[in-house]
Protein backbone atom coordinates (compact mmCIF):
# COMPACT_ATOMS: atom_id res chain seq x y z
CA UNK A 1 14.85 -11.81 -11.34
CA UNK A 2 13.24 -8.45 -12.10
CA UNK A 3 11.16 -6.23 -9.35
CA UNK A 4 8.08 -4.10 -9.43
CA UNK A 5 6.78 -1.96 -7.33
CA UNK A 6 3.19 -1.15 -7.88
CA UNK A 7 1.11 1.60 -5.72
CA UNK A 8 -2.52 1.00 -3.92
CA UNK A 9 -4.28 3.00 -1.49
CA UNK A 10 -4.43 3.10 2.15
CA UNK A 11 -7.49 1.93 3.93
CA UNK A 12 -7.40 3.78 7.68
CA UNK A 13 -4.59 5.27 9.74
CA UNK A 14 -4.87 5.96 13.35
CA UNK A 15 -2.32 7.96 15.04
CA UNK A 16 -3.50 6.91 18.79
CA UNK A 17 -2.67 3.07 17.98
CA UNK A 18 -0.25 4.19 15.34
CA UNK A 19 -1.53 1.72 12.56
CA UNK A 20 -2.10 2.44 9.09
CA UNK A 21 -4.24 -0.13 7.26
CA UNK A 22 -5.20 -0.97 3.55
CA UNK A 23 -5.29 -2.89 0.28
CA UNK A 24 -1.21 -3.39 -0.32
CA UNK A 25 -2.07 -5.09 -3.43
CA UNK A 26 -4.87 -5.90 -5.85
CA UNK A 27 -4.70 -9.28 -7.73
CA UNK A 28 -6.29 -9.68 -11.29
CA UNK A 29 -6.14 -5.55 -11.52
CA UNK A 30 -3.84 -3.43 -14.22
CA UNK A 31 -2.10 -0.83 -12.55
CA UNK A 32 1.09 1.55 -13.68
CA UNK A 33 4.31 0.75 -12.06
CA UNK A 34 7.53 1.57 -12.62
CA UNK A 35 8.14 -1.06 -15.37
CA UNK A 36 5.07 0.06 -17.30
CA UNK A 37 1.82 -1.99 -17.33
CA UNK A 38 1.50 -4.33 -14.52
CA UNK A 39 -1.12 -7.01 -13.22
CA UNK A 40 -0.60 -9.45 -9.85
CA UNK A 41 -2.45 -12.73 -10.76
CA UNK A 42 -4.34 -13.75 -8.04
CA UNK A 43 -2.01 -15.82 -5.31
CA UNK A 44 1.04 -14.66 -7.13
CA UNK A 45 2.84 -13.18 -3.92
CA UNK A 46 1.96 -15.05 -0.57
CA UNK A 47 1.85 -12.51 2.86
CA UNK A 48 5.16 -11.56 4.02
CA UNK A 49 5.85 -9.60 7.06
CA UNK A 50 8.14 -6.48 5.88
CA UNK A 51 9.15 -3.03 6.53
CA UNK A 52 6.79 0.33 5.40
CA UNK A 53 9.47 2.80 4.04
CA UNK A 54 8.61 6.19 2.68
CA UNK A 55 8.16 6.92 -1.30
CA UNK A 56 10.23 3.60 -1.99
CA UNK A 57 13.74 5.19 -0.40
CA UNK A 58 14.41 2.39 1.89
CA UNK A 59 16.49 4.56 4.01
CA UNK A 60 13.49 6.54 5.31
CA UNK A 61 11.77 3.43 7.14
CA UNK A 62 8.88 4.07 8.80
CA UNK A 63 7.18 0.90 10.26
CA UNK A 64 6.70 -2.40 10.37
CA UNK A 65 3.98 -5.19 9.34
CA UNK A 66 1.60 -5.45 12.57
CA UNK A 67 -0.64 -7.92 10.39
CA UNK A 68 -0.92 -9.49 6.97
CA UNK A 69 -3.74 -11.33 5.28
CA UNK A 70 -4.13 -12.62 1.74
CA UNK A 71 -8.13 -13.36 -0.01
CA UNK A 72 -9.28 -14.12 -2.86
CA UNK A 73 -9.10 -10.32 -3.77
CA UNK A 74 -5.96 -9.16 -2.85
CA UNK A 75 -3.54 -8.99 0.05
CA UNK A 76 -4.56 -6.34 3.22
CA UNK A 77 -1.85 -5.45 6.19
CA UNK A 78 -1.66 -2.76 9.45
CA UNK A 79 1.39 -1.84 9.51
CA UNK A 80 2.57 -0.37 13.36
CA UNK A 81 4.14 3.43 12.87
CA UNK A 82 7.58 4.29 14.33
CA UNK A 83 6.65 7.04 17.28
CA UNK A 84 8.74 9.13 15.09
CA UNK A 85 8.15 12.76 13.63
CA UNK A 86 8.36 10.48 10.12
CA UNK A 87 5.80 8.40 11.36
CA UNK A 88 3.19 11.27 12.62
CA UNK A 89 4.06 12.95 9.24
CA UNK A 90 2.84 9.91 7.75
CA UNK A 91 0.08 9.26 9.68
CA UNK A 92 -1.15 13.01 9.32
CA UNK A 93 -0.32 12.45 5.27
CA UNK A 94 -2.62 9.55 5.44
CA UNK A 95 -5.32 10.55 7.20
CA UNK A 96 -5.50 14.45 5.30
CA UNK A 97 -4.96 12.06 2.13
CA UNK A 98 -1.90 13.71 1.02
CA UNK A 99 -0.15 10.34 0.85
CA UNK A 100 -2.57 7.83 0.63
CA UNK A 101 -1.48 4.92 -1.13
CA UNK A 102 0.47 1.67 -0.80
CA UNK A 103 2.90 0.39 -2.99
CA UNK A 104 3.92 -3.33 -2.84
CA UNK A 105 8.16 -4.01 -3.94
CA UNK A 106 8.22 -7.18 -5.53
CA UNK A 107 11.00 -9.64 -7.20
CA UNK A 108 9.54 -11.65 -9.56
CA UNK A 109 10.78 -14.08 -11.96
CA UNK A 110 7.74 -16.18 -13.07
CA UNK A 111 5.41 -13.69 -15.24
CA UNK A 112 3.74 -13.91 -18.61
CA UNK A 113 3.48 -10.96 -21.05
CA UNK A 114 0.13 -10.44 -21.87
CA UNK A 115 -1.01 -8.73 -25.50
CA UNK A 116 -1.73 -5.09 -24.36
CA UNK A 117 2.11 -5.08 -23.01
CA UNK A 118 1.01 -5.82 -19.18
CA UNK A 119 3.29 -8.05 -17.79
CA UNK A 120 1.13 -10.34 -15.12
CA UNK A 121 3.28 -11.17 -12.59
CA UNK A 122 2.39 -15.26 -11.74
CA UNK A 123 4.90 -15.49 -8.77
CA UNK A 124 7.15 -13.12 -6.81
CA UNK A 125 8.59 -11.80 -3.52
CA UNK A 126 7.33 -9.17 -1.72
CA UNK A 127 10.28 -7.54 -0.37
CA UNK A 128 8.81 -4.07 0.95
CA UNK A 129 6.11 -1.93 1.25
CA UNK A 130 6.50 2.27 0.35
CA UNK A 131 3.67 4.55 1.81
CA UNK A 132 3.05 6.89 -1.27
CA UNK A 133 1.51 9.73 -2.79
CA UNK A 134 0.54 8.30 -6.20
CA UNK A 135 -0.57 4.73 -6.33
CA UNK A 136 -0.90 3.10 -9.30
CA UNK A 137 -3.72 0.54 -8.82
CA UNK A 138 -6.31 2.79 -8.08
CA UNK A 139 -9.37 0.07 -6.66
CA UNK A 140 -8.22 0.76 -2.96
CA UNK A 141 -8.95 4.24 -1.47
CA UNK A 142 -8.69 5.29 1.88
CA UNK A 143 -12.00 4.44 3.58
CA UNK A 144 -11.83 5.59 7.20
CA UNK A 145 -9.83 7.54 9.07
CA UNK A 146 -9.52 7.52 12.70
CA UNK A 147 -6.80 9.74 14.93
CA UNK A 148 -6.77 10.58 18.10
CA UNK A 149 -3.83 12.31 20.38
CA UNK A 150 -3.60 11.65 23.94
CA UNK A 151 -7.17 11.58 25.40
CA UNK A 152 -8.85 14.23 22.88
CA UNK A 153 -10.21 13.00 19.96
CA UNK A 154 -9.35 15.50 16.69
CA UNK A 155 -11.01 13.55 14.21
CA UNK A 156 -13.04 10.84 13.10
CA UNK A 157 -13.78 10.81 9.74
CA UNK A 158 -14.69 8.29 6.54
CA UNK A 159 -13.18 9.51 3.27
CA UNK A 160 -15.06 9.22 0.07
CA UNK A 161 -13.20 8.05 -2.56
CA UNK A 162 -12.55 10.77 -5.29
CA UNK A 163 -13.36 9.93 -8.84
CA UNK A 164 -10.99 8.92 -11.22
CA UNK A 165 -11.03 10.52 -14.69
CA UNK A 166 -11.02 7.94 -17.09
């Protein structure tokens, strides 16, 4: 069995609730992981509740799966931060889009090698999630953030996504 992990972007974060939401993973989309050229066909990894860790170092855990929904599209998740100086870090991170991106860890042993060199993973495990700086798959951006602390609001904001040079 052979694992990928493969970056996407975060959708919102809110530090009042402590959620961070987003795309966790794109399905039918080429992205760079860290075995090179990688593609999720669509339904390939089925909704798993698992833990958010920090930058793929599985020691530095940071929250949990709050919810979890596969489409046609992709696969979308909140994850609920630890009320943790890690997990304001990473809230702050994510909402001044310092670390903005998801990045699914998957087992896989069913996968196809397509003619570009992109392996397209058919079926695998999705064993953890890693808040991180560089996603790969670049489709999902951050699209709102909200945060609050205590009672006062300091910002409510929606994020443009930057352009990508191509």
């Amino acid at each position: 069995m052979k694992k990928v992990i493969t970056p996407i972007a975060i959708t919102a974060a809110d530090s009042n609730s402590r959620t961070i939401t987003g795309r966790i993973v794109t399905f039918e989309e080429t992205g760079n992981a860290s075995i090179g050229k990688v593609q999720f066909a669509a339904g390939s990894i089925q909704p798993t509740a698992v833990l958010l860790n920090l930058e793929h170092d599985r020691t530095r855990r940071i929250g949990k799966t709050l919810s979890i929904e596969a489409n046609d599209k992709g696969i979308d998740a909140t994850f609920k931060i630890a009320n943790t100086t890690a997990g304001t870090d990473a809230l702050v991170e994510a909402q001044e889009g310092l670390r903005d991106g998801f990045s699914v860890e998957v087992y896989f042993d069913e996968y196809e090698t397509l003619k570009d060199g992109t392996v397209r993973i058919l079926k695998g495990e999705m064993t953890g999630v890693a808040l991180t700086s560089e996603p790969a798959i670049r489709s999902a951006r951050v699209s709102e953030v909200a945060a609050t602390e205590g009672e006062e609001e300091i910002s409510d904001s929606t994020i443009e996504p930057e352009a990508q040079p191509t």
